[in-house]
PDB file of N, CA and C in Angstrom:
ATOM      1  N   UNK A   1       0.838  -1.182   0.000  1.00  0.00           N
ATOM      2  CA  UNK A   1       0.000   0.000   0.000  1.00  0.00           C
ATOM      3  C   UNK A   1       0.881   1.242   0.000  1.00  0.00           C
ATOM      4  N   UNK A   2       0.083   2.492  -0.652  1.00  0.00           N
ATOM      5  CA  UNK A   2       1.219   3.321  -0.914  1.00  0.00           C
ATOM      6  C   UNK A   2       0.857   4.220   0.916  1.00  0.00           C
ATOM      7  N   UNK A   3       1.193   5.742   0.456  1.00  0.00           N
ATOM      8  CA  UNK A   3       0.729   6.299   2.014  1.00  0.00           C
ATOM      9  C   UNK A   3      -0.633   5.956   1.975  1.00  0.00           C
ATOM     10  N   UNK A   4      -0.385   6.247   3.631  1.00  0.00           N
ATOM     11  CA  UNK A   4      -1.439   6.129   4.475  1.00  0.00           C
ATOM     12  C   UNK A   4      -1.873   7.263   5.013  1.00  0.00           C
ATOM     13  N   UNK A   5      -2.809   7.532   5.648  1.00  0.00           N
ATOM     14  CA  UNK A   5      -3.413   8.580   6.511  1.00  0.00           C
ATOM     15  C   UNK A   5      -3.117   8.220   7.642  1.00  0.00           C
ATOM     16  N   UNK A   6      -3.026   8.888   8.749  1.00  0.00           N
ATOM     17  CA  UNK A   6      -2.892   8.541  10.276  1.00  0.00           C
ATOM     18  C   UNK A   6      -4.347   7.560  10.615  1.00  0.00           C
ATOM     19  N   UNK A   7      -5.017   7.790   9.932  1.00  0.00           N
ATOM     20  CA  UNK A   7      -6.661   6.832  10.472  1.00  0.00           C
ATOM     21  C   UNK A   7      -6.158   5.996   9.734  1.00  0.00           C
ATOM     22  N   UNK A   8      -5.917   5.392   8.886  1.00  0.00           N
ATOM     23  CA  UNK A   8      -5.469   4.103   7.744  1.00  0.00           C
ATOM     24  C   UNK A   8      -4.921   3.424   8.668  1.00  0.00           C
ATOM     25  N   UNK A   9      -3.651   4.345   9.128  1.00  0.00           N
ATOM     26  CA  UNK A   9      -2.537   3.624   9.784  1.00  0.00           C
ATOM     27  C   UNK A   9      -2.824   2.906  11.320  1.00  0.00           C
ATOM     28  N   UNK A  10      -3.677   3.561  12.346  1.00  0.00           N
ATOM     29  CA  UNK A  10      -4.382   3.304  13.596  1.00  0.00           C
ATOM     30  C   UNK A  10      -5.437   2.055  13.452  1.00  0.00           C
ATOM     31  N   UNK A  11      -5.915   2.106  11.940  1.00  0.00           N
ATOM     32  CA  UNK A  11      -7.361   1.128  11.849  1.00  0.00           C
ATOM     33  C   UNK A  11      -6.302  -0.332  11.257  1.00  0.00           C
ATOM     34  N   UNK A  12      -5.351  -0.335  10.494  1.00  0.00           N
ATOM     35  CA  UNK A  12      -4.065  -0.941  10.508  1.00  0.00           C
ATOM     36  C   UNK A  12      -3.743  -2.034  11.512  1.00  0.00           C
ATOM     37  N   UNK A  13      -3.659  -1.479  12.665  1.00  0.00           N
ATOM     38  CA  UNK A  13      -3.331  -2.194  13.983  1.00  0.00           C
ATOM     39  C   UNK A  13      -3.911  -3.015  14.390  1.00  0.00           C
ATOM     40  N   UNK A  14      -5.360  -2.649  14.196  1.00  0.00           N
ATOM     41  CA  UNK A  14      -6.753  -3.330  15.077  1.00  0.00           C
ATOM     42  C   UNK A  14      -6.380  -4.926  14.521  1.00  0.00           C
ATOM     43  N   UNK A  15      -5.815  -4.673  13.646  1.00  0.00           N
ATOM     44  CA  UNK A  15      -6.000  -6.654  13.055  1.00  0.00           C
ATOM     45  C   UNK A  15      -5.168  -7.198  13.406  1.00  0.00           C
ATOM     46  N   UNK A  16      -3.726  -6.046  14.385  1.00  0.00           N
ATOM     47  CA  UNK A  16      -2.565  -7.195  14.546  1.00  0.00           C
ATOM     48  C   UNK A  16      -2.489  -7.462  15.975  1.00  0.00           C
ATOM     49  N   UNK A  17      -1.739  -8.988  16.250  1.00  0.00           N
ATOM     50  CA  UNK A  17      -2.200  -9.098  17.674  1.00  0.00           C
ATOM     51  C   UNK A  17      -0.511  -8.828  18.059  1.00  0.00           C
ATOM     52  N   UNK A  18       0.079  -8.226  18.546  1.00  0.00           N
ATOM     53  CA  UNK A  18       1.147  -8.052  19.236  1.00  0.00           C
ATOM     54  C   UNK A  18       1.645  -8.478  20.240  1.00  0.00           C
ATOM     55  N   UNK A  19       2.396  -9.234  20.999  1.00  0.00           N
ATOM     56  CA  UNK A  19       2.764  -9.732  22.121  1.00  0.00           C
ATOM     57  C   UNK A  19       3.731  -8.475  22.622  1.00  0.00           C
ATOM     58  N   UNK A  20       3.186  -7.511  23.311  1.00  0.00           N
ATOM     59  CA  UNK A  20       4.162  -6.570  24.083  1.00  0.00           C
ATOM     60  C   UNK A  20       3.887  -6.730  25.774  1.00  0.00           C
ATOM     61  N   UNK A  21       4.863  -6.413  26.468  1.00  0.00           N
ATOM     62  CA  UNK A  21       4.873  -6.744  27.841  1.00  0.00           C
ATOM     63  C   UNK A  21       5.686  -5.488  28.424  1.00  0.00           C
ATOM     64  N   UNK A  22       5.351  -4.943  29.395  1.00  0.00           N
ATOM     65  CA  UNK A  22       5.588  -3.773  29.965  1.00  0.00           C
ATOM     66  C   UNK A  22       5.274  -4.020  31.768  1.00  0.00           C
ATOM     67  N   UNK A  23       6.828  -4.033  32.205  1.00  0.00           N
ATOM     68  CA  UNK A  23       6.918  -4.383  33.602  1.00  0.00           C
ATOM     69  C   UNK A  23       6.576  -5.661  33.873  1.00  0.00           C
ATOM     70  N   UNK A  24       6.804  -6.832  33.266  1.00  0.00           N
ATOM     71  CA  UNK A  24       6.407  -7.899  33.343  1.00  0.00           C
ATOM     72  C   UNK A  24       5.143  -8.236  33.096  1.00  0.00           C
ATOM     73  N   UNK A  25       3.803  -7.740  32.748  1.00  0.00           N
ATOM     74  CA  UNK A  25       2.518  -7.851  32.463  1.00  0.00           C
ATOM     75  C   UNK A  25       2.370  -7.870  31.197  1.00  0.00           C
ATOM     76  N   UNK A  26       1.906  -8.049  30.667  1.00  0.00           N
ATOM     77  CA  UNK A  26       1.099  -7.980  28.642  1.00  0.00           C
ATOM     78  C   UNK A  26       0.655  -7.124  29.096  1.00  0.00           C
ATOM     79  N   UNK A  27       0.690  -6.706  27.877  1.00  0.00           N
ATOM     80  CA  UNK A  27       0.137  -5.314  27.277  1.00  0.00           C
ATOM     81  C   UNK A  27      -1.326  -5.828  26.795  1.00  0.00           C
ATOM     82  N   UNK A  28      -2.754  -6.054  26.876  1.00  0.00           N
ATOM     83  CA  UNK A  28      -3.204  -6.215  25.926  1.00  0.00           C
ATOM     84  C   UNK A  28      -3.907  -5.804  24.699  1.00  0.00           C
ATOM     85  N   UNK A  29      -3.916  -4.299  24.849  1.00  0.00           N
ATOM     86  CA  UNK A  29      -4.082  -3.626  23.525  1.00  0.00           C
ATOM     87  C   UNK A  29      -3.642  -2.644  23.309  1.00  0.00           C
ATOM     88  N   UNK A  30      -2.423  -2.531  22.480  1.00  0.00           N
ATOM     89  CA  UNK A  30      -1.876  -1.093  22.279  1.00  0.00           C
ATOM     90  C   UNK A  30      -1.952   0.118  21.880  1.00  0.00           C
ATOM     91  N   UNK A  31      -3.591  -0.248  21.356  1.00  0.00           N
ATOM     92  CA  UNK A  31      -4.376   1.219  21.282  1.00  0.00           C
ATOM     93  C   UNK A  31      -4.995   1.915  22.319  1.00  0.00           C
ATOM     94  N   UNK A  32      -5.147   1.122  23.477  1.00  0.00           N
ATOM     95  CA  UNK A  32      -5.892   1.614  24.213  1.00  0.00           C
ATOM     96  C   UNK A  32      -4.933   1.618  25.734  1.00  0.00           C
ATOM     97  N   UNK A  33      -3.849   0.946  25.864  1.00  0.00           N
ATOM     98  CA  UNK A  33      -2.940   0.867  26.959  1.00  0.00           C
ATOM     99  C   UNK A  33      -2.073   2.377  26.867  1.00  0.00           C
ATOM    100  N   UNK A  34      -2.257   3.286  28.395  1.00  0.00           N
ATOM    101  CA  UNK A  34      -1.953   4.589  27.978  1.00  0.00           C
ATOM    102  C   UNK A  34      -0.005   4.565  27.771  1.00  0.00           C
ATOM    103  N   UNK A  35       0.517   3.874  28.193  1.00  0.00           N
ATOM    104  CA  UNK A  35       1.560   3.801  27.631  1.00  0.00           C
ATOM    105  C   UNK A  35       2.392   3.818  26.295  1.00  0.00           C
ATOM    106  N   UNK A  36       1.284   3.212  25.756  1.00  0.00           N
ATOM    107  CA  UNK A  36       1.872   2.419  24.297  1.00  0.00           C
ATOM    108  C   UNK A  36       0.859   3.033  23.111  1.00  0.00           C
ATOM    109  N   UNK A  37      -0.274   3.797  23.857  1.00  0.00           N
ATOM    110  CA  UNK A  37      -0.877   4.596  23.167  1.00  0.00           C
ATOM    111  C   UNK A  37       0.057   5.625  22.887  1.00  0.00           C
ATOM    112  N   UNK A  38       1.180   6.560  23.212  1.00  0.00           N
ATOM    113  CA  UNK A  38       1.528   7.487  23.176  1.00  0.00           C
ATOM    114  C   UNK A  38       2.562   7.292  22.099  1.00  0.00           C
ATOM    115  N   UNK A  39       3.268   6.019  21.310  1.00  0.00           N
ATOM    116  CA  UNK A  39       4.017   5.670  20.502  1.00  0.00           C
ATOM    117  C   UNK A  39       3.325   5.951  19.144  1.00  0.00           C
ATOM    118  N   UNK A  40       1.847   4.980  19.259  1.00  0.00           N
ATOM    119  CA  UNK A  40       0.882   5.165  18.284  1.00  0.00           C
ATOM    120  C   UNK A  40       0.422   6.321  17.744  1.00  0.00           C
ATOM    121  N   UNK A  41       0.539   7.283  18.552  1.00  0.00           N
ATOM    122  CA  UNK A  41       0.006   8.818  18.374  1.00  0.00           C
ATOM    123  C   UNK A  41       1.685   9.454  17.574  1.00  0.00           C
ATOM    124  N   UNK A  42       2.441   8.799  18.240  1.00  0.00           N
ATOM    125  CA  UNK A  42       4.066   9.649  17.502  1.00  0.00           C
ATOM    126  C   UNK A  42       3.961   9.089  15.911  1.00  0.00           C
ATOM    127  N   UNK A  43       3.300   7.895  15.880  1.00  0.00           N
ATOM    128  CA  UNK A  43       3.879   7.229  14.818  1.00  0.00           C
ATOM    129  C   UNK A  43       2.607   7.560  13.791  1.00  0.00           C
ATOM    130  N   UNK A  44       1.199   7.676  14.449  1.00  0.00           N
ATOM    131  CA  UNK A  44       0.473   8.957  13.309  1.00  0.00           C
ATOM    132  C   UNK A  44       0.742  10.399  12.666  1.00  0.00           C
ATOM    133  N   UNK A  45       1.532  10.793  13.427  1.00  0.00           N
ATOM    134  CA  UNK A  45       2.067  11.492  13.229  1.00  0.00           C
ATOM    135  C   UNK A  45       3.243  11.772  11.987  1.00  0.00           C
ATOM    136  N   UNK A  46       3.843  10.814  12.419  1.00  0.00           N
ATOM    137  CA  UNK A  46       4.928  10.479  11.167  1.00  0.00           C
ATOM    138  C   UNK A  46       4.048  10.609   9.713  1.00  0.00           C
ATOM    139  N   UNK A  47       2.758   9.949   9.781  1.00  0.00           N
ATOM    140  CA  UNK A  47       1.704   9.696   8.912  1.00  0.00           C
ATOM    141  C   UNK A  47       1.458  11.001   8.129  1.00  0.00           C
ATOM    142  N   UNK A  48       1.040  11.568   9.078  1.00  0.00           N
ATOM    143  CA  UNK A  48       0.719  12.843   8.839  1.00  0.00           C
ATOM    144  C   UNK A  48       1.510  14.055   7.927  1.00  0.00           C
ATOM    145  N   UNK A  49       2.869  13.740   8.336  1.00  0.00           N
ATOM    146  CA  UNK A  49       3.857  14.919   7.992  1.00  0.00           C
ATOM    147  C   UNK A  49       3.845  14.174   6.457  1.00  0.00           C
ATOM    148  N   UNK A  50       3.947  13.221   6.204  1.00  0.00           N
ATOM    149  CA  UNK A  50       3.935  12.456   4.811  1.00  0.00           C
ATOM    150  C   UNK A  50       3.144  12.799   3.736  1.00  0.00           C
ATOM    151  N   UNK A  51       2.254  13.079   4.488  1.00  0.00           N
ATOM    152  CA  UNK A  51       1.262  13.506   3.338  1.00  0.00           C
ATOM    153  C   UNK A  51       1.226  15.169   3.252  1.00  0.00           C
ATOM    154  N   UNK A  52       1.657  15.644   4.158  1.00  0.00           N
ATOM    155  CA  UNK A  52       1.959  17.255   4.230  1.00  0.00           C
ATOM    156  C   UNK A  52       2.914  17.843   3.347  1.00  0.00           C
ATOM    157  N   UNK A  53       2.641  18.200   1.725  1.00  0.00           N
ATOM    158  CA  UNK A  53       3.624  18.978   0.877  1.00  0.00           C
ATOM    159  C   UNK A  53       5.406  19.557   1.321  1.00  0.00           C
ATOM    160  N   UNK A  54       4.763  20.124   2.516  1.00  0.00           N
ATOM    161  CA  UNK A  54       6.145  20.645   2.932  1.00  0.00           C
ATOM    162  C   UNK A  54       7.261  19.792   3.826  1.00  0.00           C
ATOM    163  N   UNK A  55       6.893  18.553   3.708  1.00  0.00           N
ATOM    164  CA  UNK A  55       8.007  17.730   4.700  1.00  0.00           C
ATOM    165  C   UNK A  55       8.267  16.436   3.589  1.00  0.00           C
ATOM    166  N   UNK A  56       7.624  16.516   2.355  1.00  0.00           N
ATOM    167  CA  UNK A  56       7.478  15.561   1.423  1.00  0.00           C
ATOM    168  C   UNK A  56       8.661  14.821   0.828  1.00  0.00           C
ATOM    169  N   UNK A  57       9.958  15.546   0.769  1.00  0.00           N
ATOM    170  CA  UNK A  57      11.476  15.182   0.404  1.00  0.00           C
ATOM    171  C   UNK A  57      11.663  14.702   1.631  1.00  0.00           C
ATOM    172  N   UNK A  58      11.206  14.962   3.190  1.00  0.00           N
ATOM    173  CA  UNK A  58      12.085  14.203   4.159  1.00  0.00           C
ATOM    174  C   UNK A  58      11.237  13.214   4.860  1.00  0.00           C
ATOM    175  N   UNK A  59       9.921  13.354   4.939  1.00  0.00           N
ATOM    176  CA  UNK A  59       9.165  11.945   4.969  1.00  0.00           C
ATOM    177  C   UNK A  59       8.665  10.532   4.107  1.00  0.00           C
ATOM    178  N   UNK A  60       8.751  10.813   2.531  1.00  0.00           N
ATOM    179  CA  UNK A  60       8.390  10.046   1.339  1.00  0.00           C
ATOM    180  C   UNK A  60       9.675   9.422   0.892  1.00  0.00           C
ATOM    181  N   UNK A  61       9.395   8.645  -0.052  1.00  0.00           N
ATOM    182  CA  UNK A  61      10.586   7.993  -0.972  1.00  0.00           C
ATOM    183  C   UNK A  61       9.339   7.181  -1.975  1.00  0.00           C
ATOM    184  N   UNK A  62      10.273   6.600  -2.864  1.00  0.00           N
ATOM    185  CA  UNK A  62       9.591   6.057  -3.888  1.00  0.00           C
ATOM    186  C   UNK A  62      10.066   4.651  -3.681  1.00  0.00           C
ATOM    187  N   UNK A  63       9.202   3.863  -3.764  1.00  0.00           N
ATOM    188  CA  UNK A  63       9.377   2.529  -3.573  1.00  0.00           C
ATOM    189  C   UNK A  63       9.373   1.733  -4.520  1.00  0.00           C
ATOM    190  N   UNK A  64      10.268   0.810  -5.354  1.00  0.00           N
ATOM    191  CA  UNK A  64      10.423   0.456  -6.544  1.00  0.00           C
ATOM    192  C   UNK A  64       9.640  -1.485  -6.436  1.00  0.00           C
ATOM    193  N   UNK A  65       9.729  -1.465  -5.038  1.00  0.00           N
ATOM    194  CA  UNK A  65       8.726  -2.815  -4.697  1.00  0.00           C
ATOM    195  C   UNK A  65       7.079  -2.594  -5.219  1.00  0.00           C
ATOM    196  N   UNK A  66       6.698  -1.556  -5.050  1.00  0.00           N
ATOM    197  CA  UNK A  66       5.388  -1.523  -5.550  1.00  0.00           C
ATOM    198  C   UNK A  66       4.889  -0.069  -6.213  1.00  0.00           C
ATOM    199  N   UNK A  67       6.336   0.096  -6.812  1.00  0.00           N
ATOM    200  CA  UNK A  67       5.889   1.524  -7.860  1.00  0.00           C
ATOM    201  C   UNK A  67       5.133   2.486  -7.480  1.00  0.00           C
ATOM    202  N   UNK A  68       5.117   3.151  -6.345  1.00  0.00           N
ATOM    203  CA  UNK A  68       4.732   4.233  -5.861  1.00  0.00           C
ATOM    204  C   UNK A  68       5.276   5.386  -4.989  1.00  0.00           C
ATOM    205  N   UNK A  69       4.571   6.279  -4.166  1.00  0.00           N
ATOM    206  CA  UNK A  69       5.605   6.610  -2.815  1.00  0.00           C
ATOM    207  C   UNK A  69       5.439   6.379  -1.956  1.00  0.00           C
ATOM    208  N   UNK A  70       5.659   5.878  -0.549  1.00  0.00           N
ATOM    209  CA  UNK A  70       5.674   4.969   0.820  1.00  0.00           C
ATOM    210  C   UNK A  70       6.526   5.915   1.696  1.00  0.00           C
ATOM    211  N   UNK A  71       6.170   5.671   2.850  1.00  0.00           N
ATOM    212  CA  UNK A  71       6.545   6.590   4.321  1.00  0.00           C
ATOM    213  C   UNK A  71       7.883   6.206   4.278  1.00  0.00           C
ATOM    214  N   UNK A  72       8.984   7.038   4.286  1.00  0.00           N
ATOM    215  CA  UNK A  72      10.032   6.781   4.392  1.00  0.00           C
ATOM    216  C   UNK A  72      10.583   5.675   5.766  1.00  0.00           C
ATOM    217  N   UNK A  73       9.685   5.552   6.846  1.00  0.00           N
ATOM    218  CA  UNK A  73       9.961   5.062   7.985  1.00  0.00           C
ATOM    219  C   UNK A  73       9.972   3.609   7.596  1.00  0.00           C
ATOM    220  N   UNK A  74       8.343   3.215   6.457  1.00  0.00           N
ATOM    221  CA  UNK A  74       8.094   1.545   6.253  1.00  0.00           C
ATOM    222  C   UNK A  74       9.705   1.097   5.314  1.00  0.00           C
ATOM    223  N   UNK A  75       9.899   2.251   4.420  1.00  0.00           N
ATOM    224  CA  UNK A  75      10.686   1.779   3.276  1.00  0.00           C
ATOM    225  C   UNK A  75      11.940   1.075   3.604  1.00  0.00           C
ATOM    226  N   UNK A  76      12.134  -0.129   3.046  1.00  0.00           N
ATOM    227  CA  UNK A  76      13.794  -0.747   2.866  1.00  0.00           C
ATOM    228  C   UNK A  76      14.801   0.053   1.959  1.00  0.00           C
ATOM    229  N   UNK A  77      15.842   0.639   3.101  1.00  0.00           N
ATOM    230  CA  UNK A  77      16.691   1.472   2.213  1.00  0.00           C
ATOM    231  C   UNK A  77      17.580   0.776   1.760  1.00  0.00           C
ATOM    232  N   UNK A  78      18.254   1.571   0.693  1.00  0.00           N
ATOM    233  CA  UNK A  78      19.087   0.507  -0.863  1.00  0.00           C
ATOM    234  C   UNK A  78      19.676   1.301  -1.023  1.00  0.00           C
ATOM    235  N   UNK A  79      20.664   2.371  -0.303  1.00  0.00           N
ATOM    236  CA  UNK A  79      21.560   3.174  -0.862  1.00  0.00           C
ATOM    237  C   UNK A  79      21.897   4.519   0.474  1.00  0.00           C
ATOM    238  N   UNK A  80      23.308   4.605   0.432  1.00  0.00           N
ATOM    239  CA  UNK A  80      23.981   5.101   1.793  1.00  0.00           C
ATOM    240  C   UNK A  80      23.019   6.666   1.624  1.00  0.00           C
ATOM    241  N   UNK A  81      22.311   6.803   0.639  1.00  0.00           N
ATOM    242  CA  UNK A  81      21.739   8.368   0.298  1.00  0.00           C
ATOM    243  C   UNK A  81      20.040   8.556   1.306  1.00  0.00           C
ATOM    244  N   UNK A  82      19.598   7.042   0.935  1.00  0.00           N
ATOM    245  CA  UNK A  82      18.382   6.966   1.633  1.00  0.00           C
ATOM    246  C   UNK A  82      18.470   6.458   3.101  1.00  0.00           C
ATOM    247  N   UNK A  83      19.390   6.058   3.423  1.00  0.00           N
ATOM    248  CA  UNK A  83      19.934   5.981   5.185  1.00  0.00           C
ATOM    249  C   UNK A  83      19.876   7.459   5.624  1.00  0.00           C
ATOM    250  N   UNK A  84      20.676   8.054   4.748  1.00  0.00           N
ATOM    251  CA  UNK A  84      20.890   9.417   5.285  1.00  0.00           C
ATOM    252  C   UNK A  84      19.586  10.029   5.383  1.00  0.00           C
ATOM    253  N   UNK A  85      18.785  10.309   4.484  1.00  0.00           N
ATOM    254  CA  UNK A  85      17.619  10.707   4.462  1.00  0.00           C
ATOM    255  C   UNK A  85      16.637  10.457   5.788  1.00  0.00           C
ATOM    256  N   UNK A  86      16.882   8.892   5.745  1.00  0.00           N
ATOM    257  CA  UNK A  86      15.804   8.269   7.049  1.00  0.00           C
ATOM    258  C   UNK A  86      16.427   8.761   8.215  1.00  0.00           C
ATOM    259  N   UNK A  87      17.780   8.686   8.118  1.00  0.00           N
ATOM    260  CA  UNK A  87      18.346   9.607   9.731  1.00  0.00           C
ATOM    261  C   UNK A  87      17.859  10.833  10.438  1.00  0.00           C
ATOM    262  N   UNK A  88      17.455  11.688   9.118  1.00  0.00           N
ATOM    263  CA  UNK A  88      17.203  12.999   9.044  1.00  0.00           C
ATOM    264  C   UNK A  88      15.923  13.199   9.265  1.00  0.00           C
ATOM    265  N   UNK A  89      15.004  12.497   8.714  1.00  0.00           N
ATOM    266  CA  UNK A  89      13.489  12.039   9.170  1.00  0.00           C
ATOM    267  C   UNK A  89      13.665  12.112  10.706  1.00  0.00           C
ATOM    268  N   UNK A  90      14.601  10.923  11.013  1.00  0.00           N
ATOM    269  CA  UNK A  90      14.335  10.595  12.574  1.00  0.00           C
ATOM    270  C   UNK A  90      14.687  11.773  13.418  1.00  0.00           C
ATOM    271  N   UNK A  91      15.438  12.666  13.021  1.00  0.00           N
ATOM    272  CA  UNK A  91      15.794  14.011  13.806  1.00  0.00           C
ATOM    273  C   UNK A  91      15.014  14.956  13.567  1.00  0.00           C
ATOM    274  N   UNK A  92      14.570  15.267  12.225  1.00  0.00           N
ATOM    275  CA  UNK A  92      13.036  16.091  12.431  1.00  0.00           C
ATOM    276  C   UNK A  92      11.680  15.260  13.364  1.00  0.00           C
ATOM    277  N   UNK A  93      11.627  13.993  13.159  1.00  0.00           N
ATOM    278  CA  UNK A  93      10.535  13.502  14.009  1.00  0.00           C
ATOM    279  C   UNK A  93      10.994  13.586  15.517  1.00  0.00           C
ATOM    280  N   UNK A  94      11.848  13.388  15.972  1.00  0.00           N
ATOM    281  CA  UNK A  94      12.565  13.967  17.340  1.00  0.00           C
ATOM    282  C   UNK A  94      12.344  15.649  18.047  1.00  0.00           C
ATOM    283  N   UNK A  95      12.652  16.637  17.067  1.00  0.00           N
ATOM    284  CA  UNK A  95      12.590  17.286  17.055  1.00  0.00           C
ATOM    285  C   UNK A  95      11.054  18.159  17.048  1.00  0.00           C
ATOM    286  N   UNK A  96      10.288  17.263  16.390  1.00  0.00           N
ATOM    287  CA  UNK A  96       8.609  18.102  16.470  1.00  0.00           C
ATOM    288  C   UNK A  96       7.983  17.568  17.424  1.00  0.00           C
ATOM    289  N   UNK A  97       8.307  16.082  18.266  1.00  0.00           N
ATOM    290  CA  UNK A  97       7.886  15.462  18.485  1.00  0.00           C
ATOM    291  C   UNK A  97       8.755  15.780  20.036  1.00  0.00           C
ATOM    292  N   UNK A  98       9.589  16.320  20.163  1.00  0.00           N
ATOM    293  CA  UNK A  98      10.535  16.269  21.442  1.00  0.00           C
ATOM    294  C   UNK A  98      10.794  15.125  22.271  1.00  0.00           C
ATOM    295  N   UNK A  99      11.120  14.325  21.653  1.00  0.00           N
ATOM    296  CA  UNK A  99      11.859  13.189  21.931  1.00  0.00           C
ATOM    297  C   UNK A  99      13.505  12.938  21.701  1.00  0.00           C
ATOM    298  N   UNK A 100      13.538  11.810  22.435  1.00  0.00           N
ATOM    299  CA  UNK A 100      15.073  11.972  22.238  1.00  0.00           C
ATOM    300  C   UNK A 100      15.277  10.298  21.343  1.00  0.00           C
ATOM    301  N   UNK A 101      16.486  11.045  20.295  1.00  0.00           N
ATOM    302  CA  UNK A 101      17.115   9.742  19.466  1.00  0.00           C
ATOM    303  C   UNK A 101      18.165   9.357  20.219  1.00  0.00           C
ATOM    304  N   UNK A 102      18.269   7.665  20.427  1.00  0.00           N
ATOM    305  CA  UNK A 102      19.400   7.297  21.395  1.00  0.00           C
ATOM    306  C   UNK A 102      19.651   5.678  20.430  1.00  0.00           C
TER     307      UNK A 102
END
């Protein structure tokens, strides 16, 4: 699938079952567990800026697996140019997002 919308991407989830565990307990739904909700909301986000004209060179790429353009985050990079790119993603998404890259 090419982009997504942040709702695409959230309604996405509902079908996958995840085994996450936090403090020794399961998680059992990561849409709705306020912890792991707050990843989901960063990572709509990402969604978002993708489809937003002005972040379009540092969130998109073109994907030659299915001939279109795809979130730079899903994409398999194939060249030391699109690493760089995705690095740079991750420091603007850090940066709007005020998080820290470690």
């Amino acid at each position: 699938m090419a982009l997504m919308t942040p709702e695409q991407f959230e309604e996405s989830l509902k079908g996958l079952k995840p085994r996450v565990f936090m403090n020794g307990k399961r998680v059992e739904n990561i849409l709705t567990n306020k912890n792991t909700r707050t990843v989901v909301e960063a990572n709509k986000a990402s969604y978002e800026w993708a489809l937003d004209p002005k972040y379009k060179d540092i969130m998109t790429c073109y994907s030659p697996l299915i001939n279109d353009t795809v979130n730079r985050y899903t994409h398999v990079s194939t060249s030391i140019d699109e690493l760089v790119k995705k690095a740079q993603a991750g420091t603007f998404t850090a940066e709007m997002l005020g998080t820290c890259i470690y």
